[in-house]
N, C-alpha and C. Protein backbone atom coordinates (compact mmCIF):
# COMPACT_ATOMS: atom_id res chain seq x y z
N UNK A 1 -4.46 -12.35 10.04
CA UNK A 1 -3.96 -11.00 10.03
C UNK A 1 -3.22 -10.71 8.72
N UNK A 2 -2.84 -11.67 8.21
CA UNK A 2 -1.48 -11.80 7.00
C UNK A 2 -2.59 -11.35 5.92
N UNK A 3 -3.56 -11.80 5.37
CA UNK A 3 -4.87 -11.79 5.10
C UNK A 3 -5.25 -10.45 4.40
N UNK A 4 -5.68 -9.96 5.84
CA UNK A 4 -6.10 -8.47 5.91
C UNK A 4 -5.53 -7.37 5.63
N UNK A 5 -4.26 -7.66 6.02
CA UNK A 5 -3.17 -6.97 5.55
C UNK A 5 -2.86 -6.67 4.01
N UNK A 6 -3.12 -7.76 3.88
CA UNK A 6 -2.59 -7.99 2.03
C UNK A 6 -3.64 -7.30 1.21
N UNK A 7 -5.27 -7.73 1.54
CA UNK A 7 -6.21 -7.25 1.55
C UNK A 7 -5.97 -5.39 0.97
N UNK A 8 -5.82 -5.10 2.30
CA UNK A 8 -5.45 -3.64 2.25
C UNK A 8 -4.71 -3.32 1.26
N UNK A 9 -3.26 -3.19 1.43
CA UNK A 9 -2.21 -3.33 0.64
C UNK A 9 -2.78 -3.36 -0.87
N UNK A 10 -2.84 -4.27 -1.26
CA UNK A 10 -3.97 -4.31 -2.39
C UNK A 10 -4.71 -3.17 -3.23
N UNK A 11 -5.51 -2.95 -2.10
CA UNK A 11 -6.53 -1.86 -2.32
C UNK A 11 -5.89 -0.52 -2.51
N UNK A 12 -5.09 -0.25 -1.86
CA UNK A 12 -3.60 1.34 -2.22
C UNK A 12 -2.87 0.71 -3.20
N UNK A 13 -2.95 -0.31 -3.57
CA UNK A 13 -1.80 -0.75 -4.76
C UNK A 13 -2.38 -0.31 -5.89
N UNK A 14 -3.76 -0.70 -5.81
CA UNK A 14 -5.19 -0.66 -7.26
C UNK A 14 -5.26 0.94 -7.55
N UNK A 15 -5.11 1.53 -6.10
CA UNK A 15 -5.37 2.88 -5.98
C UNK A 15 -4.45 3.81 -6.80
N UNK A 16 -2.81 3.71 -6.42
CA UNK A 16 -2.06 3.73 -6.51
C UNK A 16 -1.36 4.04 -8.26
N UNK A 17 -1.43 2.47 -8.79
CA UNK A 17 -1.94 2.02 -9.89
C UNK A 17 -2.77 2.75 -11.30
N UNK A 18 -3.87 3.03 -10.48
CA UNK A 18 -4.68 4.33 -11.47
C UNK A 18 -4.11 5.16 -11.31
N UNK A 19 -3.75 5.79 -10.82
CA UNK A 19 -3.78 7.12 -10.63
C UNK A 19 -1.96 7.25 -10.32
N UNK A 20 -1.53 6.70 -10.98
CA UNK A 20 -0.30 7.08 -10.33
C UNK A 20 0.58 8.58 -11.25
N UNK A 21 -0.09 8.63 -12.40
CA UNK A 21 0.07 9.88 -13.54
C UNK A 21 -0.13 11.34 -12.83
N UNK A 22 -0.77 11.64 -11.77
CA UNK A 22 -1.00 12.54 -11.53
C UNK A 22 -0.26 13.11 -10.16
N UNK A 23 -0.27 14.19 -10.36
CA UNK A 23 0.40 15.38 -9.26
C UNK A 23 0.16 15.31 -7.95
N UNK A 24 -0.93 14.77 -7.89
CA UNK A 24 -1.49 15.12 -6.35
C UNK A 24 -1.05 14.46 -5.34
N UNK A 25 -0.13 14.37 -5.00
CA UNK A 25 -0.03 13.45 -3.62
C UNK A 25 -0.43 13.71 -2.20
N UNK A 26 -1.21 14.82 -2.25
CA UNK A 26 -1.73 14.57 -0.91
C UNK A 26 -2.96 14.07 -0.73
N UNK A 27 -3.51 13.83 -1.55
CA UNK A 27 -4.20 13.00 -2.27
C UNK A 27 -4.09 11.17 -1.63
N UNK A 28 -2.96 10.67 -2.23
CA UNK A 28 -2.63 9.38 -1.98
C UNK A 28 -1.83 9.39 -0.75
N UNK A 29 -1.91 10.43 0.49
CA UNK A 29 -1.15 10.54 1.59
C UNK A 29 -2.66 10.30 2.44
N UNK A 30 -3.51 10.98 1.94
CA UNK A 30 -4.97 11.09 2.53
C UNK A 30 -5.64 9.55 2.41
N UNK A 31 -5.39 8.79 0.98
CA UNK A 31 -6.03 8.09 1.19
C UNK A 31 -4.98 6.53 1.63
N UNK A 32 -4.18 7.05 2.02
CA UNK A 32 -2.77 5.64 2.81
C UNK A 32 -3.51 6.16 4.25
N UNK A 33 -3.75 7.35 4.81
CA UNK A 33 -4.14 7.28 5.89
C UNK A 33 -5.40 6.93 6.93
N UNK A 34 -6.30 7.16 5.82
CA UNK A 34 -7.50 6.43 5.77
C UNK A 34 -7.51 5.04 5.85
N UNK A 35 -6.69 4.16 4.84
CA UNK A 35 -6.39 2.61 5.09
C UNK A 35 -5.88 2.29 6.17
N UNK A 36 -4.98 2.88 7.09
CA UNK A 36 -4.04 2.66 7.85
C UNK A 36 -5.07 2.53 9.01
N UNK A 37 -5.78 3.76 9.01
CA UNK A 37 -6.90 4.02 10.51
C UNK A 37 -8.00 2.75 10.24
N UNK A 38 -8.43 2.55 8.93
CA UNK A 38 -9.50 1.67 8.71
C UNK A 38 -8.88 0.06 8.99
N UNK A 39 -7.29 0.02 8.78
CA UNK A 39 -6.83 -1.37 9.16
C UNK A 39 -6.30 -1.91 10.43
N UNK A 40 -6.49 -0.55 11.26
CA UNK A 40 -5.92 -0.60 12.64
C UNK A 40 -7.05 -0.83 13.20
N UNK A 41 -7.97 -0.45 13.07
CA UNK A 41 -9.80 -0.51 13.90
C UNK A 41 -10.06 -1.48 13.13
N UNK A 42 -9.62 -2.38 12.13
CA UNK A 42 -10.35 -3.88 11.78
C UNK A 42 -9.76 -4.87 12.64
N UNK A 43 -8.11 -4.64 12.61
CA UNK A 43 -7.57 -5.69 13.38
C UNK A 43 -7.54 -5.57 15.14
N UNK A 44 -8.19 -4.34 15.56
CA UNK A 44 -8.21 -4.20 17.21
C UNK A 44 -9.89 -4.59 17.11
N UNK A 45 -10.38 -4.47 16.61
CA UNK A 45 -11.97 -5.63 16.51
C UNK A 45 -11.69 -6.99 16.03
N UNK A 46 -10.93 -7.34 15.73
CA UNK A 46 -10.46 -8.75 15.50
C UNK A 46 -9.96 -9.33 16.37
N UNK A 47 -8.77 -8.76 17.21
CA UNK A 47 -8.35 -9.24 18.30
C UNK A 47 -8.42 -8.43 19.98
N UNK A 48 -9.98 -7.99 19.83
CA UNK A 48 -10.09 -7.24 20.63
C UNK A 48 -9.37 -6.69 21.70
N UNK A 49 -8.54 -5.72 20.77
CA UNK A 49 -7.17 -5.06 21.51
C UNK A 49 -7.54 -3.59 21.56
N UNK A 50 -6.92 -2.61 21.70
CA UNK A 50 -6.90 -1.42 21.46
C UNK A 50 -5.97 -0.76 21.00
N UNK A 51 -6.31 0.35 20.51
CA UNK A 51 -5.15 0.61 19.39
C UNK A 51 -3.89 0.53 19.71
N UNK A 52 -3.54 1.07 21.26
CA UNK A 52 -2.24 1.62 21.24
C UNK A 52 -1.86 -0.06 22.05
N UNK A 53 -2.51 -1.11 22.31
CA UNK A 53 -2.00 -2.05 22.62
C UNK A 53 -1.33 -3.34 21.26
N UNK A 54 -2.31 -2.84 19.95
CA UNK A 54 -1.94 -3.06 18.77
C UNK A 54 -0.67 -2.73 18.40
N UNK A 55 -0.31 -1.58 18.41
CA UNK A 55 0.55 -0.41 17.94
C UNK A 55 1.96 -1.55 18.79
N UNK A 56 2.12 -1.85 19.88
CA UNK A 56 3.08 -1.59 21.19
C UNK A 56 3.70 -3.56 20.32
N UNK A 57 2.08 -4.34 20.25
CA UNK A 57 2.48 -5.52 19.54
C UNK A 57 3.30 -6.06 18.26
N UNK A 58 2.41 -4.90 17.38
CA UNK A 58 2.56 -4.70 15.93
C UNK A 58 3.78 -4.23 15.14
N UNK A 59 3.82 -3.18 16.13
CA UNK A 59 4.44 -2.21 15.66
C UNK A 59 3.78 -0.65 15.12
N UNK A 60 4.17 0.20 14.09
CA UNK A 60 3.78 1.06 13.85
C UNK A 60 2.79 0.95 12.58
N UNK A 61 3.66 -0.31 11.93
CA UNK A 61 3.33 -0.03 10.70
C UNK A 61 2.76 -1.66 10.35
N UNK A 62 2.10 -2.43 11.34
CA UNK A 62 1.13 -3.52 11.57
C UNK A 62 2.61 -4.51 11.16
N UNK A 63 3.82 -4.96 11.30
CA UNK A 63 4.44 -5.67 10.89
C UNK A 63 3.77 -7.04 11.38
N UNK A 64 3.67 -8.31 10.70
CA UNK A 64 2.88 -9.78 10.49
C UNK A 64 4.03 -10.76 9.91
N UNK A 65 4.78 -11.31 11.12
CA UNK A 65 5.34 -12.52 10.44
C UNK A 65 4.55 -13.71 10.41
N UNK A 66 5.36 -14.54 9.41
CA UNK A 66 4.50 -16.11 8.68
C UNK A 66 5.05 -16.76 8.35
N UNK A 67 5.25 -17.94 8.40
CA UNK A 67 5.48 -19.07 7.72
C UNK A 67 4.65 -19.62 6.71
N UNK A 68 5.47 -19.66 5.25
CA UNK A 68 4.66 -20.67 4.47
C UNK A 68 5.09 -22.13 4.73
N UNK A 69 4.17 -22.81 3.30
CA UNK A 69 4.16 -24.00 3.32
C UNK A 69 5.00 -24.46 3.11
N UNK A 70 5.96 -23.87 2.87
CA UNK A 70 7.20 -24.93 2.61
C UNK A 70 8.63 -24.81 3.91
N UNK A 71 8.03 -23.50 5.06
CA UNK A 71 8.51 -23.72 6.05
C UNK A 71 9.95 -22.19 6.15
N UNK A 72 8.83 -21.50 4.90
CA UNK A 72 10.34 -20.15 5.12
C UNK A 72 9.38 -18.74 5.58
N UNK A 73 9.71 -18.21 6.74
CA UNK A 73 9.54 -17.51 7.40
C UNK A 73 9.53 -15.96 6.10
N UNK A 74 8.03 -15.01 6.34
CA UNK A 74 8.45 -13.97 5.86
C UNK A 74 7.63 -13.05 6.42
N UNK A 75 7.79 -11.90 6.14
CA UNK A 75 6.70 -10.24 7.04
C UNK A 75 5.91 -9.82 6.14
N UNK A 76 5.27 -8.97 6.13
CA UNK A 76 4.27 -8.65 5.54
C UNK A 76 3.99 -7.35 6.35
N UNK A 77 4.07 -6.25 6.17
CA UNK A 77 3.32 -4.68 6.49
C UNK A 77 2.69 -3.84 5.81
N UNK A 78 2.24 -2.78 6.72
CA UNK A 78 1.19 -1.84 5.90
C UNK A 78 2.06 -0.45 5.69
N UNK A 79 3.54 -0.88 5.29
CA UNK A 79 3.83 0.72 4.79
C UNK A 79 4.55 1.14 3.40
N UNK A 80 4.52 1.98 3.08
CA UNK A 80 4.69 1.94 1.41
C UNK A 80 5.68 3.35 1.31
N UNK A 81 6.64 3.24 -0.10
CA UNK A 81 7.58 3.78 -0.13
C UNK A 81 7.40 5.24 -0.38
N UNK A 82 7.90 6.22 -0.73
CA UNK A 82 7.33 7.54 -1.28
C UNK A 82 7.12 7.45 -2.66
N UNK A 83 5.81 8.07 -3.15
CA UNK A 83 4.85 7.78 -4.34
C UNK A 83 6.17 8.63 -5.14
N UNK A 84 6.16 8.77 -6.27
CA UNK A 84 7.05 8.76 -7.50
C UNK A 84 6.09 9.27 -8.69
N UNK A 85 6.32 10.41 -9.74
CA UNK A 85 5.32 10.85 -10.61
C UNK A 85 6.01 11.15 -11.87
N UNK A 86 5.40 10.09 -12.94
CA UNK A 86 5.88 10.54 -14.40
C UNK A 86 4.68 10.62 -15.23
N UNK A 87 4.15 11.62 -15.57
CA UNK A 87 2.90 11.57 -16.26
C UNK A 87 3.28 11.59 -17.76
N UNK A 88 4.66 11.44 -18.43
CA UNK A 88 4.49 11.21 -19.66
C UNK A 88 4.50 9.64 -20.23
N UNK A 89 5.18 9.24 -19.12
CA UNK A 89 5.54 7.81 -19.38
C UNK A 89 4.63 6.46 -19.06
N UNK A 90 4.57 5.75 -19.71
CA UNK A 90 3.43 4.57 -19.51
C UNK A 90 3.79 3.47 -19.77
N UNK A 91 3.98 2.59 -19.18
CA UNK A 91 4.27 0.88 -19.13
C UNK A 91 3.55 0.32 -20.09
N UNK A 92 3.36 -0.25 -21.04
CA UNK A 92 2.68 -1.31 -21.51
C UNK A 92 3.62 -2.77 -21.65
N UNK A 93 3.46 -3.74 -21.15
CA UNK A 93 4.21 -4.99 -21.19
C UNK A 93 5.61 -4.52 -20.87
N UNK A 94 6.62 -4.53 -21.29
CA UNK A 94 8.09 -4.59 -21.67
C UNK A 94 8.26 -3.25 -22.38
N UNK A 95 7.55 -2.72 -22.76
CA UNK A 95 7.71 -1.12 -24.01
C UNK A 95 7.08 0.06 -23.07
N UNK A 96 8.31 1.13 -22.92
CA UNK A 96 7.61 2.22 -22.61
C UNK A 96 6.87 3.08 -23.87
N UNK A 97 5.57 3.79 -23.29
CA UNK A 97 4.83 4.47 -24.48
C UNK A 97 5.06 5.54 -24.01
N UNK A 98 5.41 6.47 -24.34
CA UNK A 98 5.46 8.37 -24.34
C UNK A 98 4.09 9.40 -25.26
N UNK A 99 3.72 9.67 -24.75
CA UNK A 99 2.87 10.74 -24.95
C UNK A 99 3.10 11.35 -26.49
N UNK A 100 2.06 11.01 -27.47
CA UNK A 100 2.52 11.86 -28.71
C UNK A 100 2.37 12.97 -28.74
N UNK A 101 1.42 13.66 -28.07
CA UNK A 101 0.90 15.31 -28.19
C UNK A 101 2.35 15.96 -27.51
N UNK A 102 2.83 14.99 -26.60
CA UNK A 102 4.19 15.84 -25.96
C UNK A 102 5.32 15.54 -26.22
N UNK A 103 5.68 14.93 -27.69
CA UNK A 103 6.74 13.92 -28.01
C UNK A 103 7.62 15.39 -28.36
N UNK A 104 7.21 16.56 -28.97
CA UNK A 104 8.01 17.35 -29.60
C UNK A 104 8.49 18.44 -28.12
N UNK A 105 8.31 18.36 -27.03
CA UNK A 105 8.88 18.86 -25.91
C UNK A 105 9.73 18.39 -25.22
């Protein structure tokens, strides 16, 4: 389950990631909800449950505790914070880059 989860997660992170420059967030509300329905109907075919018996186990937001290998307990879920938008600003390594066409605004 820890797996699948991450899996997902992942995939809105990549999403996320590209596109994080732009305005649209209902956009990335549409497509968190799409993952959410597509990860709830993978893991109730996995453990042939049903949703709302998933939901009652899980929780809301698929919470998955684990133990690693070295014996320390941690969670893992499918919910993510509110998206955040700076379209001038850009990460490269350690250096922010700013937009030259918009440096004089």
């Amino acid at each position: 389950m820890k797996d699948i989860i991450l899996r997902y997660r992942s995939i809105y992170h990549g999403y996320n990631n590209y596109y994080s420059f732009v305005d649209n967030k209902k956009m990335f509300s549409k497509i968190y909800w799409i993952l959410r329905i597509s990860l709830r109907k993978t893991l109730s075919r996995k453990f042939n449950a049903s949703k709302h018996k998933l939901i009652k186990k899980y929780g809301q937001f698929l919470n998955c505790n684990y133990q690693t290998s070295q014996g320390v307990n941690k969670s893992v879920n499918f919910q993510f914070p509110l998206l955040t938008r700076d379209p001038m600003a850009f990460k490269i390594g350690n250096k922010d880059f700013k937009d030259p066409l918009n440096a004089g605004l």
